[in-house]
PDB file of N, CA and C in Angstrom:
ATOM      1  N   UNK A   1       0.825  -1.192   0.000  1.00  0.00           N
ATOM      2  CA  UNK A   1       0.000   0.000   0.000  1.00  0.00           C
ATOM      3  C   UNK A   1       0.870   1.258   0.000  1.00  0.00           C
ATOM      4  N   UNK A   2       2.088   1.328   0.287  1.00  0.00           N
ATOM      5  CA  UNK A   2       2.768   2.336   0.821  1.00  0.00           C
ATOM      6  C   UNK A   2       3.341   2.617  -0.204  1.00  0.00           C
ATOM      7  N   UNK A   3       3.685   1.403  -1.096  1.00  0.00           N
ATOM      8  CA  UNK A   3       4.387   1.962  -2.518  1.00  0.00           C
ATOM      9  C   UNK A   3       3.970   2.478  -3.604  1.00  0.00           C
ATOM     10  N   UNK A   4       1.923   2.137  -3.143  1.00  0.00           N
ATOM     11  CA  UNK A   4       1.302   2.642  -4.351  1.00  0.00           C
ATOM     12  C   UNK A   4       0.919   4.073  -3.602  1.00  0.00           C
ATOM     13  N   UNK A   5       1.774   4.644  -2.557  1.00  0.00           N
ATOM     14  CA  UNK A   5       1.330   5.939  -2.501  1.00  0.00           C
ATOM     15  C   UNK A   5       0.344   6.368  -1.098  1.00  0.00           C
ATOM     16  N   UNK A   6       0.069   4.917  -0.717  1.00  0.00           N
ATOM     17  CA  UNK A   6      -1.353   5.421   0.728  1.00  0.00           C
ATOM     18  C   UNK A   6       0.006   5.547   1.662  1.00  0.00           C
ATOM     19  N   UNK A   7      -1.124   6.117   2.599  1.00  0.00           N
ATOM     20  CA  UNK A   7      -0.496   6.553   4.163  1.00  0.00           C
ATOM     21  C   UNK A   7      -1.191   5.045   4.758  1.00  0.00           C
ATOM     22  N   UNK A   8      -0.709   4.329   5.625  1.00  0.00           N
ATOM     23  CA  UNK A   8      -1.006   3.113   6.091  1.00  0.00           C
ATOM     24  C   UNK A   8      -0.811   3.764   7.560  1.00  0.00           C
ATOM     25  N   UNK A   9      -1.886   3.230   8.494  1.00  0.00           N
ATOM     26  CA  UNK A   9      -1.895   3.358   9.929  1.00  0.00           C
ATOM     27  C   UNK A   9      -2.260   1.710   9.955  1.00  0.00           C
ATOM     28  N   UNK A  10      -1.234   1.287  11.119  1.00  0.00           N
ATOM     29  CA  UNK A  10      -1.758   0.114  11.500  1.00  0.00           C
ATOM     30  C   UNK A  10      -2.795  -0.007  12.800  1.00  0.00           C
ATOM     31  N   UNK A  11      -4.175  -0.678  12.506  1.00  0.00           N
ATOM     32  CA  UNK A  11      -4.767  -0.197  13.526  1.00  0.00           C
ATOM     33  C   UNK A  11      -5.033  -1.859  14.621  1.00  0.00           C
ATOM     34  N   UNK A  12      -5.339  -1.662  15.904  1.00  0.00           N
ATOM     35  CA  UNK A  12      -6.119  -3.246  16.199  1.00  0.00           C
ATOM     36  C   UNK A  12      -7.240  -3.059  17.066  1.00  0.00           C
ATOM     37  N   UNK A  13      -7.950  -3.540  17.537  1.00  0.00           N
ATOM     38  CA  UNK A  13      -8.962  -3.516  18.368  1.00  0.00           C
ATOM     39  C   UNK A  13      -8.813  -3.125  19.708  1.00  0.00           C
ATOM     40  N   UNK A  14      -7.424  -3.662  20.360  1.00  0.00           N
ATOM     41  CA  UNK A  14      -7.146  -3.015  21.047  1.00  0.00           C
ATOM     42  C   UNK A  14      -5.748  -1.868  21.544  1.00  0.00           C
ATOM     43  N   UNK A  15      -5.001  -2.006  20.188  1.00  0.00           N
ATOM     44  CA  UNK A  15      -4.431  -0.706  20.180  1.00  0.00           C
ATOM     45  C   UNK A  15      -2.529  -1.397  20.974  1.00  0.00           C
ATOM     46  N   UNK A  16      -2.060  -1.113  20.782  1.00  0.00           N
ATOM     47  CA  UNK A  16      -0.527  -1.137  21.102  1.00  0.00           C
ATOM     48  C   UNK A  16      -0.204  -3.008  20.620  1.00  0.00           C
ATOM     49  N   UNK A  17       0.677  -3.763  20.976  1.00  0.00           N
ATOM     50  CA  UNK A  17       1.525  -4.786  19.831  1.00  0.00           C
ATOM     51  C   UNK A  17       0.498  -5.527  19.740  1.00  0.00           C
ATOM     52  N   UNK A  18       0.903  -6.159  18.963  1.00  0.00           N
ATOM     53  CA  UNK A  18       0.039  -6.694  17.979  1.00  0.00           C
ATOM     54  C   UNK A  18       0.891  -8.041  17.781  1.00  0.00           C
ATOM     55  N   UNK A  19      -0.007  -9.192  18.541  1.00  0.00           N
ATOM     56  CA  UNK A  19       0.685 -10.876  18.736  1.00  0.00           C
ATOM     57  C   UNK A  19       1.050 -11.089  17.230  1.00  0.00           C
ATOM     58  N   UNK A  20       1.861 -12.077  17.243  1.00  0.00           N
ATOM     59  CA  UNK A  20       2.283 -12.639  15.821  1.00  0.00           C
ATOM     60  C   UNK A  20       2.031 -14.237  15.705  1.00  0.00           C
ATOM     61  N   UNK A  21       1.361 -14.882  15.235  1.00  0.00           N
ATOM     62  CA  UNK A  21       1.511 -16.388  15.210  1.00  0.00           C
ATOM     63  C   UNK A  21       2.220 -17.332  15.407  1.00  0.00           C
ATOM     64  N   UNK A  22       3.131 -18.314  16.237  1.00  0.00           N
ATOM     65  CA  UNK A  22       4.057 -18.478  15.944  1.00  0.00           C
ATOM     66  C   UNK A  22       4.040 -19.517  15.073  1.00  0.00           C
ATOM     67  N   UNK A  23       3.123 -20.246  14.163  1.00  0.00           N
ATOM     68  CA  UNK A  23       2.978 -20.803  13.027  1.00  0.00           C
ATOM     69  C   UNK A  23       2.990 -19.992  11.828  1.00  0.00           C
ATOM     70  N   UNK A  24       2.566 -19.173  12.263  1.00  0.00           N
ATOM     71  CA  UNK A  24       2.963 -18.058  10.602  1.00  0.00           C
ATOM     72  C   UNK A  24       4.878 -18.216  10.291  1.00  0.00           C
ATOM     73  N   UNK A  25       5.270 -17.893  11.322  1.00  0.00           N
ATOM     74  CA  UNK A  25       6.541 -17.866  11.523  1.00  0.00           C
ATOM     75  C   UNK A  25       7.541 -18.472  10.280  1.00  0.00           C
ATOM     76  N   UNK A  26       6.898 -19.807   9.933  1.00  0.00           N
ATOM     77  CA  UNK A  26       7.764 -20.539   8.549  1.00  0.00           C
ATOM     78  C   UNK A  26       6.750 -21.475   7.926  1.00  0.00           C
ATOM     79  N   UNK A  27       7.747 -22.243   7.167  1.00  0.00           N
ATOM     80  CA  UNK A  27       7.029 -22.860   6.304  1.00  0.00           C
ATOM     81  C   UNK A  27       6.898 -22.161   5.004  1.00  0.00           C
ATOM     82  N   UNK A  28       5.589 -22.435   4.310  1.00  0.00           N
ATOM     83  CA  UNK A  28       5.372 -21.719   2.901  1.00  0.00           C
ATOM     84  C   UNK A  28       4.649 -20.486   3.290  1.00  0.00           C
ATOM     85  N   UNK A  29       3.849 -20.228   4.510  1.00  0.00           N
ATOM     86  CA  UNK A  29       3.471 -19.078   5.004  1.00  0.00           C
ATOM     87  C   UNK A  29       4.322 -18.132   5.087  1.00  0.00           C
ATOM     88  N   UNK A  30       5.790 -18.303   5.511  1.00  0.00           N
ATOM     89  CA  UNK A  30       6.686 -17.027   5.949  1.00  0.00           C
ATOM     90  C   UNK A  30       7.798 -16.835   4.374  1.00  0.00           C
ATOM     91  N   UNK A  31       7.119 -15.850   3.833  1.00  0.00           N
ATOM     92  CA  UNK A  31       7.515 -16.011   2.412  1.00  0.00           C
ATOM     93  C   UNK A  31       8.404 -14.595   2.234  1.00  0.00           C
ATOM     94  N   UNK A  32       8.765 -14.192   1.011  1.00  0.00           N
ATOM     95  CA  UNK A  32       9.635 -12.928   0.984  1.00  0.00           C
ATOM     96  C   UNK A  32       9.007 -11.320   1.415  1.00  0.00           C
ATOM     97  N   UNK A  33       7.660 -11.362   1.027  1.00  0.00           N
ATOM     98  CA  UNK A  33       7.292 -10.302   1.632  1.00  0.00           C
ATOM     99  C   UNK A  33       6.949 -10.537   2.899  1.00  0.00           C
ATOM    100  N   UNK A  34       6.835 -11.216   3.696  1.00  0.00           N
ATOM    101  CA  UNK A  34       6.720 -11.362   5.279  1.00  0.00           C
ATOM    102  C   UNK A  34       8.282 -11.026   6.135  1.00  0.00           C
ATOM    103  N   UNK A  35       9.692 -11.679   4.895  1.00  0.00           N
ATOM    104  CA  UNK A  35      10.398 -11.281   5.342  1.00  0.00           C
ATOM    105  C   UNK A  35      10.869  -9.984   5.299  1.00  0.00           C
ATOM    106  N   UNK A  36      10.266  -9.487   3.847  1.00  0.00           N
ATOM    107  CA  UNK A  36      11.011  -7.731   3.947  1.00  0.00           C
ATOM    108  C   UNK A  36       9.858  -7.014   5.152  1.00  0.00           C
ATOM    109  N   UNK A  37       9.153  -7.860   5.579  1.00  0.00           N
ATOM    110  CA  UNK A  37       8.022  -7.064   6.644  1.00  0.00           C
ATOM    111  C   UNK A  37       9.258  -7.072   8.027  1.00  0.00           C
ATOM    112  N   UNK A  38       9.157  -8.208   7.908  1.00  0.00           N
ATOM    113  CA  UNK A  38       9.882  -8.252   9.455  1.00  0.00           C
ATOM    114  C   UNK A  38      11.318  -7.539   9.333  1.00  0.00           C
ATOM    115  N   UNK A  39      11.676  -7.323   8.302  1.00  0.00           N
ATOM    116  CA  UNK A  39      12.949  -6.479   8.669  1.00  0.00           C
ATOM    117  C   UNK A  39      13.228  -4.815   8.049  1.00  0.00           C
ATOM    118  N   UNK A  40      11.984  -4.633   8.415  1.00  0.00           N
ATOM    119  CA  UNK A  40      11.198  -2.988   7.896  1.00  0.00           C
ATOM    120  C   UNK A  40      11.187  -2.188   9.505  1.00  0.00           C
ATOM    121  N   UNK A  41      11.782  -1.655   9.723  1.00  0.00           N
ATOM    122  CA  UNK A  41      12.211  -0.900  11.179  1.00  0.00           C
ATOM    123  C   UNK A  41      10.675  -0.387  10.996  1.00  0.00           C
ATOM    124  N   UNK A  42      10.398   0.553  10.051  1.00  0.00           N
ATOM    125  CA  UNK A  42       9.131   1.193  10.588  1.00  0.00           C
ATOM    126  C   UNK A  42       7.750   0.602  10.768  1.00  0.00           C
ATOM    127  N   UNK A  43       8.116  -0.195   9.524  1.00  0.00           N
ATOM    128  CA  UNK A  43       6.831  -1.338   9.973  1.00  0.00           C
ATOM    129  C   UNK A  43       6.547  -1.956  11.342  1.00  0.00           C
ATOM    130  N   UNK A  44       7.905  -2.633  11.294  1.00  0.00           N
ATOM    131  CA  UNK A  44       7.908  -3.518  13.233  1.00  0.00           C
ATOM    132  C   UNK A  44       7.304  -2.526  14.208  1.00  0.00           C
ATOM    133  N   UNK A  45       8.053  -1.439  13.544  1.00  0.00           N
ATOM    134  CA  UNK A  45       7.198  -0.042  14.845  1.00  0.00           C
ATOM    135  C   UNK A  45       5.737  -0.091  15.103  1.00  0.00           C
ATOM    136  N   UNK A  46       5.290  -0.114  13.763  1.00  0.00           N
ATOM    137  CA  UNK A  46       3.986   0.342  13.573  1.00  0.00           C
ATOM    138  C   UNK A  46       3.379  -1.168  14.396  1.00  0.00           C
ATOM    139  N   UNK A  47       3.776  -2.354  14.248  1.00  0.00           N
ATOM    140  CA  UNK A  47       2.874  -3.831  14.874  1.00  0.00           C
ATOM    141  C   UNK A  47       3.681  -3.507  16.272  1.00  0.00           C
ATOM    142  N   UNK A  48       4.061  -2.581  16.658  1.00  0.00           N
ATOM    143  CA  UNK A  48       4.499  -3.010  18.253  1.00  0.00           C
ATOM    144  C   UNK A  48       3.775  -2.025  19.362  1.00  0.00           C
ATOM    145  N   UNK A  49       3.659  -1.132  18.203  1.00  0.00           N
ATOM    146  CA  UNK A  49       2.731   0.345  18.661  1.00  0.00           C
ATOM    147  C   UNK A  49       1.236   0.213  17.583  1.00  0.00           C
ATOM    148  N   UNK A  50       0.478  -0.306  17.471  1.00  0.00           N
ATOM    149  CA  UNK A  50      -0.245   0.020  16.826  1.00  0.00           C
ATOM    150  C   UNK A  50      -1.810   0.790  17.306  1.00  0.00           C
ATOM    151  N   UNK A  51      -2.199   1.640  16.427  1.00  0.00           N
ATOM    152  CA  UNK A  51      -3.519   2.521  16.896  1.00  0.00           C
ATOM    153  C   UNK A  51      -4.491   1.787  17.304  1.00  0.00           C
ATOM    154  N   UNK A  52      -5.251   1.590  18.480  1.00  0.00           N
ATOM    155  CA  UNK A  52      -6.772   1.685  18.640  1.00  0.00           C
ATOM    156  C   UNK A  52      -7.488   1.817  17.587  1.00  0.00           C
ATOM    157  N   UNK A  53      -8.066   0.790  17.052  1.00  0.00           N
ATOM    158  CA  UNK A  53      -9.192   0.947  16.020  1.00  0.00           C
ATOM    159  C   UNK A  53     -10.426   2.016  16.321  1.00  0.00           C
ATOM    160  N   UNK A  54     -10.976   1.739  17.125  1.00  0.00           N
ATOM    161  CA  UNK A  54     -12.118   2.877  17.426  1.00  0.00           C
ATOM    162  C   UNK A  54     -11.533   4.218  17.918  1.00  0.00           C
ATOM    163  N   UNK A  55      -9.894   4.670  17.958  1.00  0.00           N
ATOM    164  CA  UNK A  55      -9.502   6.044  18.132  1.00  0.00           C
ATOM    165  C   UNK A  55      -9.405   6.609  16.486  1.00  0.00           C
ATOM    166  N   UNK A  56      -9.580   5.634  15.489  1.00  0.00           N
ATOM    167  CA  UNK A  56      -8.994   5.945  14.188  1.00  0.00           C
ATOM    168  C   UNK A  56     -10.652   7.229  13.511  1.00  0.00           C
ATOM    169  N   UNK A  57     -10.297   8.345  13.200  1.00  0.00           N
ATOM    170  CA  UNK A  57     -10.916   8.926  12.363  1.00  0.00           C
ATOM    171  C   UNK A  57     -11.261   8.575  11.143  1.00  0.00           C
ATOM    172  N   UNK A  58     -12.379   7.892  10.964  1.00  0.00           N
ATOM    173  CA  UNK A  58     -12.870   7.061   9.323  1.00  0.00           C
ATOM    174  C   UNK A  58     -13.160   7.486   8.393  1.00  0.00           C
ATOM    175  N   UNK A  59     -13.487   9.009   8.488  1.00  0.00           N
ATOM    176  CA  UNK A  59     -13.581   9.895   7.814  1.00  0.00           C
ATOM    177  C   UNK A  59     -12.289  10.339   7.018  1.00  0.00           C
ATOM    178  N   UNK A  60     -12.034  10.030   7.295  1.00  0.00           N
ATOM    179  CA  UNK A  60     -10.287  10.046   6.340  1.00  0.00           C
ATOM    180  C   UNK A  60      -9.772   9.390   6.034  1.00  0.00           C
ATOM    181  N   UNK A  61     -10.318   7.844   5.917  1.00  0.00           N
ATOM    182  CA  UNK A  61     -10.004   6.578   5.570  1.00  0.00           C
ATOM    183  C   UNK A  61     -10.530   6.285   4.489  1.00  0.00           C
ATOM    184  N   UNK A  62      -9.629   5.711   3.046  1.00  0.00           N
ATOM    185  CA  UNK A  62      -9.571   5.372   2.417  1.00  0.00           C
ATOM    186  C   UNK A  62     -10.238   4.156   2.307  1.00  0.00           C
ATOM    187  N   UNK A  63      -9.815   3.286   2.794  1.00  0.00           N
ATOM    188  CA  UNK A  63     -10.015   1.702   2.757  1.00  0.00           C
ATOM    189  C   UNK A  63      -9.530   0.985   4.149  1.00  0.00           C
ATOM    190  N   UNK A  64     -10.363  -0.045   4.612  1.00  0.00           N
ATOM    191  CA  UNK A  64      -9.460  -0.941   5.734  1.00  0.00           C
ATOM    192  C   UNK A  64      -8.923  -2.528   4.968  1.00  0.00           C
ATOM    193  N   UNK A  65      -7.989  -2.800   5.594  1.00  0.00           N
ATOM    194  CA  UNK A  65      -8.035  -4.262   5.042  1.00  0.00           C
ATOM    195  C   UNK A  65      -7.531  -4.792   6.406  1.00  0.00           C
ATOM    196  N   UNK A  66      -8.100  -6.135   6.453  1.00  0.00           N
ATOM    197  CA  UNK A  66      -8.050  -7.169   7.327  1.00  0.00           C
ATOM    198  C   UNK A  66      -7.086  -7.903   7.301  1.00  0.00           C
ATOM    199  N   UNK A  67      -5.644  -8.512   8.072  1.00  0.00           N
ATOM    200  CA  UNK A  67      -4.625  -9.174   7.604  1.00  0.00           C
ATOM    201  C   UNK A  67      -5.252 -10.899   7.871  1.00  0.00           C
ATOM    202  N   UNK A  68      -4.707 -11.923   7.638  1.00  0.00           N
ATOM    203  CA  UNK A  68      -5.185 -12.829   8.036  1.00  0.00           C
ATOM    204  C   UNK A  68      -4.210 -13.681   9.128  1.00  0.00           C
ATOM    205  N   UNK A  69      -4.355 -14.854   9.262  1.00  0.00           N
ATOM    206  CA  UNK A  69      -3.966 -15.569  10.621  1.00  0.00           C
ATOM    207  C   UNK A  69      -4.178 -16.117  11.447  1.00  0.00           C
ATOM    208  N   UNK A  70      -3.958 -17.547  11.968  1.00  0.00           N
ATOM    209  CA  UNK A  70      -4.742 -17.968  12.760  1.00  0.00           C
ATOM    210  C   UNK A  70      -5.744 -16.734  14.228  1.00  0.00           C
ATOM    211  N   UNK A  71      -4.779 -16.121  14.767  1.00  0.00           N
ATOM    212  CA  UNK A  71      -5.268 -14.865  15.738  1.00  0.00           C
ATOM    213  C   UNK A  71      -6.356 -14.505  14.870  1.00  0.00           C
ATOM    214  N   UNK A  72      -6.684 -13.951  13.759  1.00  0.00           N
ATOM    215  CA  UNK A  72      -8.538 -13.553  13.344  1.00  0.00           C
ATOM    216  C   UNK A  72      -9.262 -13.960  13.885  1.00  0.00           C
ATOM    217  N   UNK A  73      -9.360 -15.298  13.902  1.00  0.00           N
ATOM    218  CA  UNK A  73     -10.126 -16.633  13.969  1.00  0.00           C
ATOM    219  C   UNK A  73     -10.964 -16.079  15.693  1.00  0.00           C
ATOM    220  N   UNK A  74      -9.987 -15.496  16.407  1.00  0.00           N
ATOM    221  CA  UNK A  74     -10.656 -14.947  17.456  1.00  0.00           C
ATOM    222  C   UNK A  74     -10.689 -13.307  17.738  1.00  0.00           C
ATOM    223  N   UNK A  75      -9.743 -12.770  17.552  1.00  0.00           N
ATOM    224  CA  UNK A  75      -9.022 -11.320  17.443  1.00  0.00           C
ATOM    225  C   UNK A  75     -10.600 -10.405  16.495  1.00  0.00           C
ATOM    226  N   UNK A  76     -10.864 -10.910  15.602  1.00  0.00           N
ATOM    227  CA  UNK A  76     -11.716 -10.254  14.507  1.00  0.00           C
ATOM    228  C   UNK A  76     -13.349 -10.684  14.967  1.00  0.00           C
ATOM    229  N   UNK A  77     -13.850 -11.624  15.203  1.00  0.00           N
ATOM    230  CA  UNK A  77     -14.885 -12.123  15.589  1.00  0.00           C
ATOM    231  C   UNK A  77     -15.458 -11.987  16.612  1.00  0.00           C
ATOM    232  N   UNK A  78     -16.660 -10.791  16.161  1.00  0.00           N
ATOM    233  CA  UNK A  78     -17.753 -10.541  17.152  1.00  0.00           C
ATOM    234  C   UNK A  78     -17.016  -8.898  17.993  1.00  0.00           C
ATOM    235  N   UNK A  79     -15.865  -8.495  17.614  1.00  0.00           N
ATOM    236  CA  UNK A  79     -15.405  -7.213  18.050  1.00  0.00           C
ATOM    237  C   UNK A  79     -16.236  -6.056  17.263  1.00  0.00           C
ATOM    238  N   UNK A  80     -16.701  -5.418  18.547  1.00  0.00           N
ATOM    239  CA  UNK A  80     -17.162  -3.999  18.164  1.00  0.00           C
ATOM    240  C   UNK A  80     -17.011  -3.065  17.601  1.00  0.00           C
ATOM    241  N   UNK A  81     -15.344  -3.028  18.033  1.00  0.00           N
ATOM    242  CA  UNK A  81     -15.165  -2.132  16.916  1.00  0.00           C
ATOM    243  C   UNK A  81     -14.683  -2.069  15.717  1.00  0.00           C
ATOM    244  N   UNK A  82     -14.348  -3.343  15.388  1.00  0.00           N
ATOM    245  CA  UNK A  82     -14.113  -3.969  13.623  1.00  0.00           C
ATOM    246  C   UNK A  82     -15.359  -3.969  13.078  1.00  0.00           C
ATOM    247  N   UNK A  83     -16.601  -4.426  13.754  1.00  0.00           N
ATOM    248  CA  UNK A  83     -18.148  -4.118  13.005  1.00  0.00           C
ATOM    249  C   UNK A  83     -18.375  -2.535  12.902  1.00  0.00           C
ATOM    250  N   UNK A  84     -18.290  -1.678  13.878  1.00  0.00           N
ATOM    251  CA  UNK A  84     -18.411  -0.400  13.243  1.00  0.00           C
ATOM    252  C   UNK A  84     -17.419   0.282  12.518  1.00  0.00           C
ATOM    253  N   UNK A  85     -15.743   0.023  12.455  1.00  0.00           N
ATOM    254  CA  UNK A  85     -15.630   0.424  11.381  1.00  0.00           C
ATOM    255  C   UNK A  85     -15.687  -0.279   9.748  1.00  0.00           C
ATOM    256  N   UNK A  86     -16.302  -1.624   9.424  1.00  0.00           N
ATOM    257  CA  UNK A  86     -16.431  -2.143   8.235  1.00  0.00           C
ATOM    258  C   UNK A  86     -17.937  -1.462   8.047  1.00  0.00           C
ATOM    259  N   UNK A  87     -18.678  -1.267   8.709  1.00  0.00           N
ATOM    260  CA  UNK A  87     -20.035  -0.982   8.337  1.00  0.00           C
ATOM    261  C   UNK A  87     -20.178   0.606   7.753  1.00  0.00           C
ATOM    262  N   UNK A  88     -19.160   1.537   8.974  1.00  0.00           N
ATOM    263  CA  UNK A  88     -19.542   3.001   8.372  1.00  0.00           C
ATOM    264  C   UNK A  88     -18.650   2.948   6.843  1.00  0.00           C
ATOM    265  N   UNK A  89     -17.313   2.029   6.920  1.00  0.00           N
ATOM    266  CA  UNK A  89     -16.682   2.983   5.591  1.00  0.00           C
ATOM    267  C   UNK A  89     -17.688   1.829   4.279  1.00  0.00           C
ATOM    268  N   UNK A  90     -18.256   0.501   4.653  1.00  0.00           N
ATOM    269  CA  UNK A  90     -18.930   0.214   3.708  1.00  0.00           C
ATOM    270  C   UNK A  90     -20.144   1.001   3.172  1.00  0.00           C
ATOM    271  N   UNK A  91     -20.710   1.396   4.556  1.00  0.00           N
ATOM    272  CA  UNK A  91     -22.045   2.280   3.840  1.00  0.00           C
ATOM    273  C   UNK A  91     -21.362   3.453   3.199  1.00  0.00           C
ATOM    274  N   UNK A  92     -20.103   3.952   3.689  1.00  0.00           N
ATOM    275  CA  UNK A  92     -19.853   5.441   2.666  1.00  0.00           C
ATOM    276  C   UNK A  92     -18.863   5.444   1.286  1.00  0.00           C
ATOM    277  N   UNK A  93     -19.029   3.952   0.726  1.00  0.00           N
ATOM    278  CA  UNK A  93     -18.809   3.462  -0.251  1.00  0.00           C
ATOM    279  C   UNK A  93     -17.328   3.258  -0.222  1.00  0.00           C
ATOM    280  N   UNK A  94     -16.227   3.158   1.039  1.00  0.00           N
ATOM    281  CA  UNK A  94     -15.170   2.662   0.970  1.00  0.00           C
ATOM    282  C   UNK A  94     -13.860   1.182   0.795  1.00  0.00           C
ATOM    283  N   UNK A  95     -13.381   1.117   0.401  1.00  0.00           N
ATOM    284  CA  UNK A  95     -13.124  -0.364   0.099  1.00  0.00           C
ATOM    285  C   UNK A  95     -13.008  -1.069   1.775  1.00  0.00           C
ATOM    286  N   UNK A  96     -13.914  -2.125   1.794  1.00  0.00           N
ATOM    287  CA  UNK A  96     -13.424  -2.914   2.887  1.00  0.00           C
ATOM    288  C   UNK A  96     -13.085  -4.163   2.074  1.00  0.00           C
ATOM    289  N   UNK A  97     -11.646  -4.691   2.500  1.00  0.00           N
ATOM    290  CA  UNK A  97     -10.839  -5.925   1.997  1.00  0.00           C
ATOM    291  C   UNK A  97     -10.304  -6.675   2.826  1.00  0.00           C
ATOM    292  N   UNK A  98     -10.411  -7.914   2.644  1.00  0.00           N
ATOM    293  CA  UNK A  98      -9.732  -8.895   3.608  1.00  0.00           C
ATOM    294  C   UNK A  98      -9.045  -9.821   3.086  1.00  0.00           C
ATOM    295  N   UNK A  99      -7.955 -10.667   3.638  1.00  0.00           N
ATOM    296  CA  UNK A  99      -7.040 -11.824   2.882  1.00  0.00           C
ATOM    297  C   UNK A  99      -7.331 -13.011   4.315  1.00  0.00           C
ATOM    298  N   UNK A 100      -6.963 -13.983   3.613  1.00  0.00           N
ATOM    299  CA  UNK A 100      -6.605 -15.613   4.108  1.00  0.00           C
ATOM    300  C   UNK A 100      -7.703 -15.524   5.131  1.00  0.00           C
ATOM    301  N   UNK A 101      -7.730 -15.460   6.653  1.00  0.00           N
ATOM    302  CA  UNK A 101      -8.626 -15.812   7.574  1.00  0.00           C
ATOM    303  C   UNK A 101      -9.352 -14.260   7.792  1.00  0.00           C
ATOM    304  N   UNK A 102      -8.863 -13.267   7.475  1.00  0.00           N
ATOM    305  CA  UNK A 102      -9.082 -12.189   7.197  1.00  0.00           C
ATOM    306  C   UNK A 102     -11.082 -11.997   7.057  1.00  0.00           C
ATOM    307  N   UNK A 103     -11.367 -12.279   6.392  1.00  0.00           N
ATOM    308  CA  UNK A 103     -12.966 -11.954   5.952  1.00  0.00           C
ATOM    309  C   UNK A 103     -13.540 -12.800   7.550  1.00  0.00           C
ATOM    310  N   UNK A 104     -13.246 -13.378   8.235  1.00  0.00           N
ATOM    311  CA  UNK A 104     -13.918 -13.767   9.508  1.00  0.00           C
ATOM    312  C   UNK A 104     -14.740 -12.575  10.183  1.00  0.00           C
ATOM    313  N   UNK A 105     -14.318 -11.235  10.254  1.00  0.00           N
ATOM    314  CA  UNK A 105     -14.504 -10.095  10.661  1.00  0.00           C
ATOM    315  C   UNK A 105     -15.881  -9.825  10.032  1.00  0.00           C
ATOM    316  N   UNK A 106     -16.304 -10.281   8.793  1.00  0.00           N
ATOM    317  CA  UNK A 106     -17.585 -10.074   8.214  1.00  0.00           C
ATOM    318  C   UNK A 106     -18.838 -10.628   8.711  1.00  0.00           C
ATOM    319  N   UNK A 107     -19.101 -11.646   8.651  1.00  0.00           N
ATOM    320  CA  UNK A 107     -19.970 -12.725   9.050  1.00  0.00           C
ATOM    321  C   UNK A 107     -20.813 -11.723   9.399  1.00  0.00           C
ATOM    322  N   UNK A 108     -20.255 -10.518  11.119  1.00  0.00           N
ATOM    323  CA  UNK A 108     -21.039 -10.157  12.258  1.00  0.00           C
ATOM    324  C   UNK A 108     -21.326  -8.832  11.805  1.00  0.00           C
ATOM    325  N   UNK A 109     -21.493  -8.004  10.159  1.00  0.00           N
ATOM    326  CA  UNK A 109     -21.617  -6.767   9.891  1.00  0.00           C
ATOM    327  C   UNK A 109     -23.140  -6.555   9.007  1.00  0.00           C
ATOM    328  N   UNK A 110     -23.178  -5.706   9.201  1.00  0.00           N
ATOM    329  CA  UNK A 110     -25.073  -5.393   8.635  1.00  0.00           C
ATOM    330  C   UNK A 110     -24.924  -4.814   7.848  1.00  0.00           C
ATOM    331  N   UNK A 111     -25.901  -4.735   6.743  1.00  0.00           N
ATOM    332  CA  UNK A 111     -26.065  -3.256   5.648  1.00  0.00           C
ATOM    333  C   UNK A 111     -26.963  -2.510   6.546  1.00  0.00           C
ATOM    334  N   UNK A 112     -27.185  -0.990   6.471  1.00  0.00           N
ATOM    335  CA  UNK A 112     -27.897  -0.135   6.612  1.00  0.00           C
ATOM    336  C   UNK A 112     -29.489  -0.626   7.093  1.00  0.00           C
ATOM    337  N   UNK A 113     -29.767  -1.047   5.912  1.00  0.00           N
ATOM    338  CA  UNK A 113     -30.912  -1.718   5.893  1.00  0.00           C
ATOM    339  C   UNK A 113     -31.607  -3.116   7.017  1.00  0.00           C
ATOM    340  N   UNK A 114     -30.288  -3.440   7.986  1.00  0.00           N
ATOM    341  CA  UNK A 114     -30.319  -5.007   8.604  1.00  0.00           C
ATOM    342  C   UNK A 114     -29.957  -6.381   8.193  1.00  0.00           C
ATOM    343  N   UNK A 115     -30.024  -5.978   6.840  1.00  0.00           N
ATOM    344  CA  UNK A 115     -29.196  -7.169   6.204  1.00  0.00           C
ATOM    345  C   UNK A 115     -27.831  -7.579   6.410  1.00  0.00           C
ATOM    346  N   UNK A 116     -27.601  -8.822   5.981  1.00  0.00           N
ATOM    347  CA  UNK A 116     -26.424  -9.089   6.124  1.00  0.00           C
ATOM    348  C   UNK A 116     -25.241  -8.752   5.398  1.00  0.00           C
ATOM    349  N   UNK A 117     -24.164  -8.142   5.229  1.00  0.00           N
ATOM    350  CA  UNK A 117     -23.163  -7.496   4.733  1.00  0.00           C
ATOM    351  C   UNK A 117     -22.414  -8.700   3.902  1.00  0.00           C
ATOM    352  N   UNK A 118     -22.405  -9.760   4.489  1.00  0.00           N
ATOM    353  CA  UNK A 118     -22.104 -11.162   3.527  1.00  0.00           C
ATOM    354  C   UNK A 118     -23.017 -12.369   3.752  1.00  0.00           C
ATOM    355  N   UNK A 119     -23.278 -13.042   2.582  1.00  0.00           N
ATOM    356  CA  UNK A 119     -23.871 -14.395   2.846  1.00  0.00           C
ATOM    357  C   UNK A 119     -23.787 -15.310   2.311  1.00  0.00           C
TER     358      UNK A 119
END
């Protein structure tokens, strides 16, 4: 995202580091861009300090995306404030995106209307 130009805030639900899997760790999962991640000084910053999701101003948000990982599986599911921010930037026509375990975060989001946001 950073190379095509966005400002990236890393955000989480509850705000400062941010666990890492230790199965992500290797295998075919821990691949070259995981490694230029982990050895990105500002990046590591950003997963060791990361923002409070519900302190984030959405109104100035572009897009969220969801990373994936076993941690979603609980981290993303049924949190408050991952449903209100996929719901306001979906209703104000912003990209919400998710990868690998990533879309778990959906299931629990509404359209406007009460409907379900996925089905």
């Amino acid at each position: 995202f950073k190379e095509a130009g966005y400002e990236v805030v890393l955000a989480s639900p509850t705000g400062g580091p941010v666990p890492i899997d230790a199965s992500s760790m290797g295998g075919n999962h821990f691949n070259d861009d995981c490694k230029k991640f982990m050895h990105d000084k500002e990046a590591m910053g950003a997963l060791s300090h990361s923002v409070k999701l519900d302190s984030v101003d959405l109104s100035s948000v572009d897009a969220i995306f969801f990373c994936g990982g076993h941690g979603t599986c609980v981290d993303f599911v049924e949190d408050v404030s991952i449903k209100s921010a996929i719901e306001t930037l979906y209703e104000s026509d912003k990209v919400v995106a998710a990868v690998c375990h990533g879309p778990n975060c959906l299931p629990q989001c509404t359209k406007k209307d009460g409907s379900p946001l996925v089905k």
